[in-house]
C-alpha atoms as a PDB file:
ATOM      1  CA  UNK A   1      11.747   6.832  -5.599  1.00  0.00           C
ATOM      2  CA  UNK A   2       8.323   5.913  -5.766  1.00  0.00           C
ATOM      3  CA  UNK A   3       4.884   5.885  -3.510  1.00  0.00           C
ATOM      4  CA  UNK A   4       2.707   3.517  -2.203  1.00  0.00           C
ATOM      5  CA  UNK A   5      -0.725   5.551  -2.283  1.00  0.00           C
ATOM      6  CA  UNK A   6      -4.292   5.449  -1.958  1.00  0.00           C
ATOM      7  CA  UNK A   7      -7.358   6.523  -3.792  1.00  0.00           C
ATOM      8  CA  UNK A   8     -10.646   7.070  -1.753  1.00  0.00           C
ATOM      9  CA  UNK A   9     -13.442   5.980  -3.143  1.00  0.00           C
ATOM     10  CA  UNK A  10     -16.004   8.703  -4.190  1.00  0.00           C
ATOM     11  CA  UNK A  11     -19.493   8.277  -2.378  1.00  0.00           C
ATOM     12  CA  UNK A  12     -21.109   8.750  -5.865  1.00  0.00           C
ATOM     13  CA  UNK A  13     -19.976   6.459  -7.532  1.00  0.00           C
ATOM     14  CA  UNK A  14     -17.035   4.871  -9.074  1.00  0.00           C
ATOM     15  CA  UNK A  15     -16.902   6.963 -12.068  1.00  0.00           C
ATOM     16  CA  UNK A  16     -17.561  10.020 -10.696  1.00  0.00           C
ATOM     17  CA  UNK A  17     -14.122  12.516  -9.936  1.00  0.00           C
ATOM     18  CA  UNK A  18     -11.599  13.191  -8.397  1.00  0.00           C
ATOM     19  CA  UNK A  19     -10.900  10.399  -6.180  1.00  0.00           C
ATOM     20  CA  UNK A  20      -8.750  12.152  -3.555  1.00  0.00           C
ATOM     21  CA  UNK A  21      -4.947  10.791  -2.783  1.00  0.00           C
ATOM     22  CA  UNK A  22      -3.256   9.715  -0.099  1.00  0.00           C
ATOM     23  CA  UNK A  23       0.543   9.080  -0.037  1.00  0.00           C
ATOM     24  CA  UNK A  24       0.718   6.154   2.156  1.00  0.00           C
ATOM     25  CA  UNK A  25       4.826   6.184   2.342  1.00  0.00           C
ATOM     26  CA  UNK A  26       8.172   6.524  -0.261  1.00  0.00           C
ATOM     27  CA  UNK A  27       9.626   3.955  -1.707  1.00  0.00           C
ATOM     28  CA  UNK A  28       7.441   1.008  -3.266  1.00  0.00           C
ATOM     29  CA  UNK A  29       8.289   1.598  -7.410  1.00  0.00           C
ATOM     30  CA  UNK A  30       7.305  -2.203  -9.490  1.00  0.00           C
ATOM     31  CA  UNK A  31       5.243  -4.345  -8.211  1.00  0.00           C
ATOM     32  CA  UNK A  32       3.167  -4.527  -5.260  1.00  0.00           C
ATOM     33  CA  UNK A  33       0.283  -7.201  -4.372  1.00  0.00           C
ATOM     34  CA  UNK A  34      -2.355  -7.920  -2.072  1.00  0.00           C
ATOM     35  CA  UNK A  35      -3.183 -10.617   0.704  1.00  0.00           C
ATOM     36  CA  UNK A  36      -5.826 -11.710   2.625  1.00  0.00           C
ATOM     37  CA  UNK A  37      -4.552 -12.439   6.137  1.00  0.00           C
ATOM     38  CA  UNK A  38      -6.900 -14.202   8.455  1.00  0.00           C
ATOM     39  CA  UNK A  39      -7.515 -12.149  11.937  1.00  0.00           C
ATOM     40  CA  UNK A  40      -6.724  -8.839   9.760  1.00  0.00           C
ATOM     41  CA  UNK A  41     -10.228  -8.412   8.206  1.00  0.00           C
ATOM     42  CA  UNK A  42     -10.197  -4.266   8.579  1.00  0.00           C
ATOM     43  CA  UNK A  43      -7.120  -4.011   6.848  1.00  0.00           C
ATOM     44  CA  UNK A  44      -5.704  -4.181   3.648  1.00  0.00           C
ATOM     45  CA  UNK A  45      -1.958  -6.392   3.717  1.00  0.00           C
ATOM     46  CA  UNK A  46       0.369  -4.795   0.939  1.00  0.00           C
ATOM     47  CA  UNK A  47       3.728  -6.603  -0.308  1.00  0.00           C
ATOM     48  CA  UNK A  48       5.590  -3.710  -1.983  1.00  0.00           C
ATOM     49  CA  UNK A  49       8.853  -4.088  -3.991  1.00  0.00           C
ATOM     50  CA  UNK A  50      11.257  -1.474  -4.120  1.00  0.00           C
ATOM     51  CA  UNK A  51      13.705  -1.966  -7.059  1.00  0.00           C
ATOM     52  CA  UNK A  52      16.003   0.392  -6.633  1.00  0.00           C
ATOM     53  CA  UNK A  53      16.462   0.471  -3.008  1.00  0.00           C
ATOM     54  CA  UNK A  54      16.445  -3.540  -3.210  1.00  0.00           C
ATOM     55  CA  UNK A  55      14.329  -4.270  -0.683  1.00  0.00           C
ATOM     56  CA  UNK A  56      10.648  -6.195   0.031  1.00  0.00           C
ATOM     57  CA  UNK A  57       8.275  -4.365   2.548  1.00  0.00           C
ATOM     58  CA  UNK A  58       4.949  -5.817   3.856  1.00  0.00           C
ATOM     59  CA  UNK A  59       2.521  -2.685   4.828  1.00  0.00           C
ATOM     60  CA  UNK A  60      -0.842  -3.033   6.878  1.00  0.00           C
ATOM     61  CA  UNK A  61      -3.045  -0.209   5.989  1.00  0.00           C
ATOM     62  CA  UNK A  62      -6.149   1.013   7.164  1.00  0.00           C
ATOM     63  CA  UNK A  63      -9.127  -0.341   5.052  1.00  0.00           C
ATOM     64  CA  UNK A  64     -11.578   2.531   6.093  1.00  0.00           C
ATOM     65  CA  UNK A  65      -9.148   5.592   5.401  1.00  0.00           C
ATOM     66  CA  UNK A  66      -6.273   4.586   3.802  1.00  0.00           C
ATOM     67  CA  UNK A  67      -3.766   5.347   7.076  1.00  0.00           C
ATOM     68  CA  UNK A  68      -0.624   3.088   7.558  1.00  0.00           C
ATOM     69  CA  UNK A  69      -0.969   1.283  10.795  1.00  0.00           C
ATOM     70  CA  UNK A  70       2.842  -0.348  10.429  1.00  0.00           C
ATOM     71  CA  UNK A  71       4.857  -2.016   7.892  1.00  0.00           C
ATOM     72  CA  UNK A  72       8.039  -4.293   7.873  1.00  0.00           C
ATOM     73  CA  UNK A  73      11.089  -4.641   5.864  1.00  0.00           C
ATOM     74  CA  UNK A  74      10.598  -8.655   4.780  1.00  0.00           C
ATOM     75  CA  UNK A  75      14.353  -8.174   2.745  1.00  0.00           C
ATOM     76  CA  UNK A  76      16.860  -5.747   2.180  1.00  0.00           C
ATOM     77  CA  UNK A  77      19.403  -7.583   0.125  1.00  0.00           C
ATOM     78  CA  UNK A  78      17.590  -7.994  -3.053  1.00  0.00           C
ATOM     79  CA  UNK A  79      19.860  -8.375  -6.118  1.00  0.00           C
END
């Protein structure tokens, strides 16, 4: 099973270390992608695959801290 997490941003810089983790939630494992959604401009909109548990979730997360604020199973029967 896999993990849909997040990396914060260091305030010095993008190569400095560690960026600290987050896990988000189990499950996404392939792919994922991003969206722009007009009227959600504080948050980032995740579509998350999960191959082996054959389903498509949609997650709304947090843009300032990384924190899920809800998510939704789009489809469970994926073959």
């Amino acid at each position: 099973m896999g993990e849909l997490v997040w990396y914060q941003h260091p305030v010095d810089g993008l190569l400095t270390t560690p960026w600290p983790e987050t896990i988000i939630t189990k499950g996404p494992d392939v792919m994922f992608d991003l969206a722009n959604i007009k009227g959600h401009d504080n948050s980032l909109i995740v579509f998350a695959s999960e191959f082996f548990n054959h389903k498509l979730t949609v997650y709304e997360i947090n843009k300032g801290d990384g924190k899920l604020l809800r998510s939704r199973i789009i489809d469970a029967t994926i073959d």
